[in-house]
Protein backbone atom coordinates (compact mmCIF):
# COMPACT_ATOMS: atom_id res chain seq x y z
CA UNK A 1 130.69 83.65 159.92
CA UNK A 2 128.63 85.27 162.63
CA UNK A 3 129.02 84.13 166.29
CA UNK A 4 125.09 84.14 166.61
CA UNK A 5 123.57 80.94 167.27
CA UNK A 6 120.66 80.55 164.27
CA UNK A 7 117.17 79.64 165.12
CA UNK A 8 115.25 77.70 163.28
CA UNK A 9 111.20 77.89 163.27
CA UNK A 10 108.72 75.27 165.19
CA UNK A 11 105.26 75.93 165.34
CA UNK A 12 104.72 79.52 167.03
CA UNK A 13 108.35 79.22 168.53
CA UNK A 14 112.22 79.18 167.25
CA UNK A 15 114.73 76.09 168.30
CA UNK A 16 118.36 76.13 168.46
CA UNK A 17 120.28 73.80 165.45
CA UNK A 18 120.64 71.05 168.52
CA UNK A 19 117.18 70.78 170.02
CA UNK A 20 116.44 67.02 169.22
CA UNK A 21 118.53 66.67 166.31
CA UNK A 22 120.43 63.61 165.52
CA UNK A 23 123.06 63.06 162.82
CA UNK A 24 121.95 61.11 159.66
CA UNK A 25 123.19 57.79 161.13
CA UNK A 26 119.71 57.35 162.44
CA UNK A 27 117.88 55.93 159.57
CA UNK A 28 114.47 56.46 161.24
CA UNK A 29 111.70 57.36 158.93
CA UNK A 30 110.41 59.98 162.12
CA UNK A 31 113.54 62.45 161.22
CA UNK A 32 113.68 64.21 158.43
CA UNK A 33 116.52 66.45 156.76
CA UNK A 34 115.70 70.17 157.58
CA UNK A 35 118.51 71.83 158.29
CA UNK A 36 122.08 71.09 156.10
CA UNK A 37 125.65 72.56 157.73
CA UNK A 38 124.69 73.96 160.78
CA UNK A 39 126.70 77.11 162.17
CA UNK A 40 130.62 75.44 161.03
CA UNK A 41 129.86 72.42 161.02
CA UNK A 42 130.13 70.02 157.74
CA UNK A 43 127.95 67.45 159.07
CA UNK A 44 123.95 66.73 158.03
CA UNK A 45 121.61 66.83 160.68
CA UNK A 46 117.63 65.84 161.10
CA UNK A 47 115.42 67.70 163.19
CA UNK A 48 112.22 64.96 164.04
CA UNK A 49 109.39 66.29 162.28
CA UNK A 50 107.41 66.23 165.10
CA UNK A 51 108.75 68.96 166.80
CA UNK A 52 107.43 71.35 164.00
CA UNK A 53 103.95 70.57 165.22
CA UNK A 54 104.55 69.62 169.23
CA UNK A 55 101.59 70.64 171.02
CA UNK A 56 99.20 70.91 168.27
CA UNK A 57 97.91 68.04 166.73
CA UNK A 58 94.36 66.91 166.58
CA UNK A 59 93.31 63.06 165.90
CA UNK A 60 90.16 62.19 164.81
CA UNK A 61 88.15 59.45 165.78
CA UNK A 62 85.23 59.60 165.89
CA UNK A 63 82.69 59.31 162.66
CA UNK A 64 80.61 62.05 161.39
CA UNK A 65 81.45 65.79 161.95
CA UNK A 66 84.09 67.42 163.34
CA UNK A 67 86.08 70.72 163.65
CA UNK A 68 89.45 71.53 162.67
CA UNK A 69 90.91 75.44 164.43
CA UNK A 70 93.67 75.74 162.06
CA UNK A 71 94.34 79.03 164.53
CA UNK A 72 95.06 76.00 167.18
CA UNK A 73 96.37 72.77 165.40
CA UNK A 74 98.85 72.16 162.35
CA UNK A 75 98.07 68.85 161.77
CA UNK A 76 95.30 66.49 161.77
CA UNK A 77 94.77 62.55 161.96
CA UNK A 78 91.70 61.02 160.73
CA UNK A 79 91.53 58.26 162.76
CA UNK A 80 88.48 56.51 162.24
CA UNK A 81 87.73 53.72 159.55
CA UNK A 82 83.91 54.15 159.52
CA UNK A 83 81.69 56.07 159.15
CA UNK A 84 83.46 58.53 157.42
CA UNK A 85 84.54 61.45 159.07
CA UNK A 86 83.11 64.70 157.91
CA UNK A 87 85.73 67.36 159.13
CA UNK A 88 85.51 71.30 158.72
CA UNK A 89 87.42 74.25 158.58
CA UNK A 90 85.82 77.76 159.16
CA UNK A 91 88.56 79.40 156.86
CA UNK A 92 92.57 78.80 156.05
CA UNK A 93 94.73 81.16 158.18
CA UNK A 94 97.13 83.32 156.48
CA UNK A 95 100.70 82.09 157.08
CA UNK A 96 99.67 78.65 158.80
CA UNK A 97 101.29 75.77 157.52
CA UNK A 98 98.38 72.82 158.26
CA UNK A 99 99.00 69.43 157.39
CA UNK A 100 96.07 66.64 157.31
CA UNK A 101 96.49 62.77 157.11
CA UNK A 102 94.50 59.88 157.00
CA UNK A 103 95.93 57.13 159.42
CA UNK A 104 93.16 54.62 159.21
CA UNK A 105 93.01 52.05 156.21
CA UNK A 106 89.45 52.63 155.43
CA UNK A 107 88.12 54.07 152.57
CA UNK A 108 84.57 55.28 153.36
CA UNK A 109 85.82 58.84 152.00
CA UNK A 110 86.57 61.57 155.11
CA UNK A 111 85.88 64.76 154.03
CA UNK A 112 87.76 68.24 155.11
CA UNK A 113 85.40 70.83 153.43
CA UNK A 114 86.41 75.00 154.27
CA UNK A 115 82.91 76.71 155.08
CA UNK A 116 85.26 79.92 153.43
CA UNK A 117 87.70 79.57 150.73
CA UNK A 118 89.27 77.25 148.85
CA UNK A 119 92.21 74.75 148.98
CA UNK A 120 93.42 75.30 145.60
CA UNK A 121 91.65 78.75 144.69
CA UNK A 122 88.62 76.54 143.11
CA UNK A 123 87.73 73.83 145.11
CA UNK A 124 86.33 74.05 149.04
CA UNK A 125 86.44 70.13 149.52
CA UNK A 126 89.09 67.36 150.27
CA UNK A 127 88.28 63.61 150.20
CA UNK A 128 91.05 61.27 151.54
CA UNK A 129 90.05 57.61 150.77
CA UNK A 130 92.91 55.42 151.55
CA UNK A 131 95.53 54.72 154.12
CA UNK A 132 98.16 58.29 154.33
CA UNK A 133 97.16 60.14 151.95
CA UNK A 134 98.14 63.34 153.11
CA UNK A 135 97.64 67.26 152.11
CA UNK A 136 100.49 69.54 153.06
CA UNK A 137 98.72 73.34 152.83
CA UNK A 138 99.91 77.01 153.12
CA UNK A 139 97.76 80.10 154.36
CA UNK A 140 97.90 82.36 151.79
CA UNK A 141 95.40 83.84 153.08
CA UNK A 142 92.02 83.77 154.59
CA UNK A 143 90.22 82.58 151.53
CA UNK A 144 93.05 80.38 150.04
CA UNK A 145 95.54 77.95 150.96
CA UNK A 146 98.02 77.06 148.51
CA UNK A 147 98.48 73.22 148.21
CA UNK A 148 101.93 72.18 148.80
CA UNK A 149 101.72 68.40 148.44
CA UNK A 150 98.86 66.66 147.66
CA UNK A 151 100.35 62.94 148.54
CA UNK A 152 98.36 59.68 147.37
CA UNK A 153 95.80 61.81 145.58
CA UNK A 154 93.09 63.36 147.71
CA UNK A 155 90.35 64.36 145.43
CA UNK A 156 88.84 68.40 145.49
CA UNK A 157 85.49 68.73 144.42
């Protein structure tokens, strides 16, 4: 095995195997398993999934419209029960991993619409209508992100 430490990616940055890691004693639901047998070691660590997006999220809260720079931000809160938010996205960024969640319990119906492309290489609109549903999307390139988890079933139309 190489004596080189291994870096692991966050946001526009790489982190050393240690940076806020904890072992998997810590049952808390904010960790999640990322990296398994780091360097020599036989022992499964969690990197917080926050640190993949420190320093560039964006919450929502107010109703009505609002802009999303998926250039500047990698995931989104909408924060607001009503009125529905009416979020939008000038076009998905090749590479960019973007993640968008409804945190409110309302379900007035926020919308995430891409004035250019598509989420899903059809469909330019997401509607997220109940409490954390969640879209987990990949720039594949500026016309199309490729939907990597579409959690509690946000609708495309």
């Amino acid at each position: 095995m190489s004596d080189r430490q291994k870096l692991y990616p966050i946001g526009g940055k790489l982190i050393a195997p240690d940076d806020e890691v904890t072992t998997f004693e810590d049952e808390s639901a904010e960790y999640i398993p990322v990296v398994k047998t780091i360097a020599s070691q036989e022992v499964e660590k969690f990197i917080k999934a926050g640190n993949f997006l420190k320093g560039v999220i964006q919450e929502i809260t107010s109703g009505g419209a609002a802009t999303i720079d998926p250039n500047k931000v990698s995931y989104v809160e909408l924060n607001k029960t009503t009125p529905k938010i009416e979020a939008v996205i000038a076009a998905p960024v090749e590479g960019k991993l973007l993640v968008i969640t409804q945190k409110d319990a309302g379900t007035a119906g926020h919308t995430v619409t891409l004035s250019s492309g598509t989420w899903d290489g059809s469909h330019a609109i997401a509607t997220f209508n109940a409490q954390l549903e969640t879209l987990i999307v990949f720039g594949l390139s500026a016309s199309r992100y490729l939907v990597v988890l579409n959690e509690g079933s946000v609708a495309f139309s």
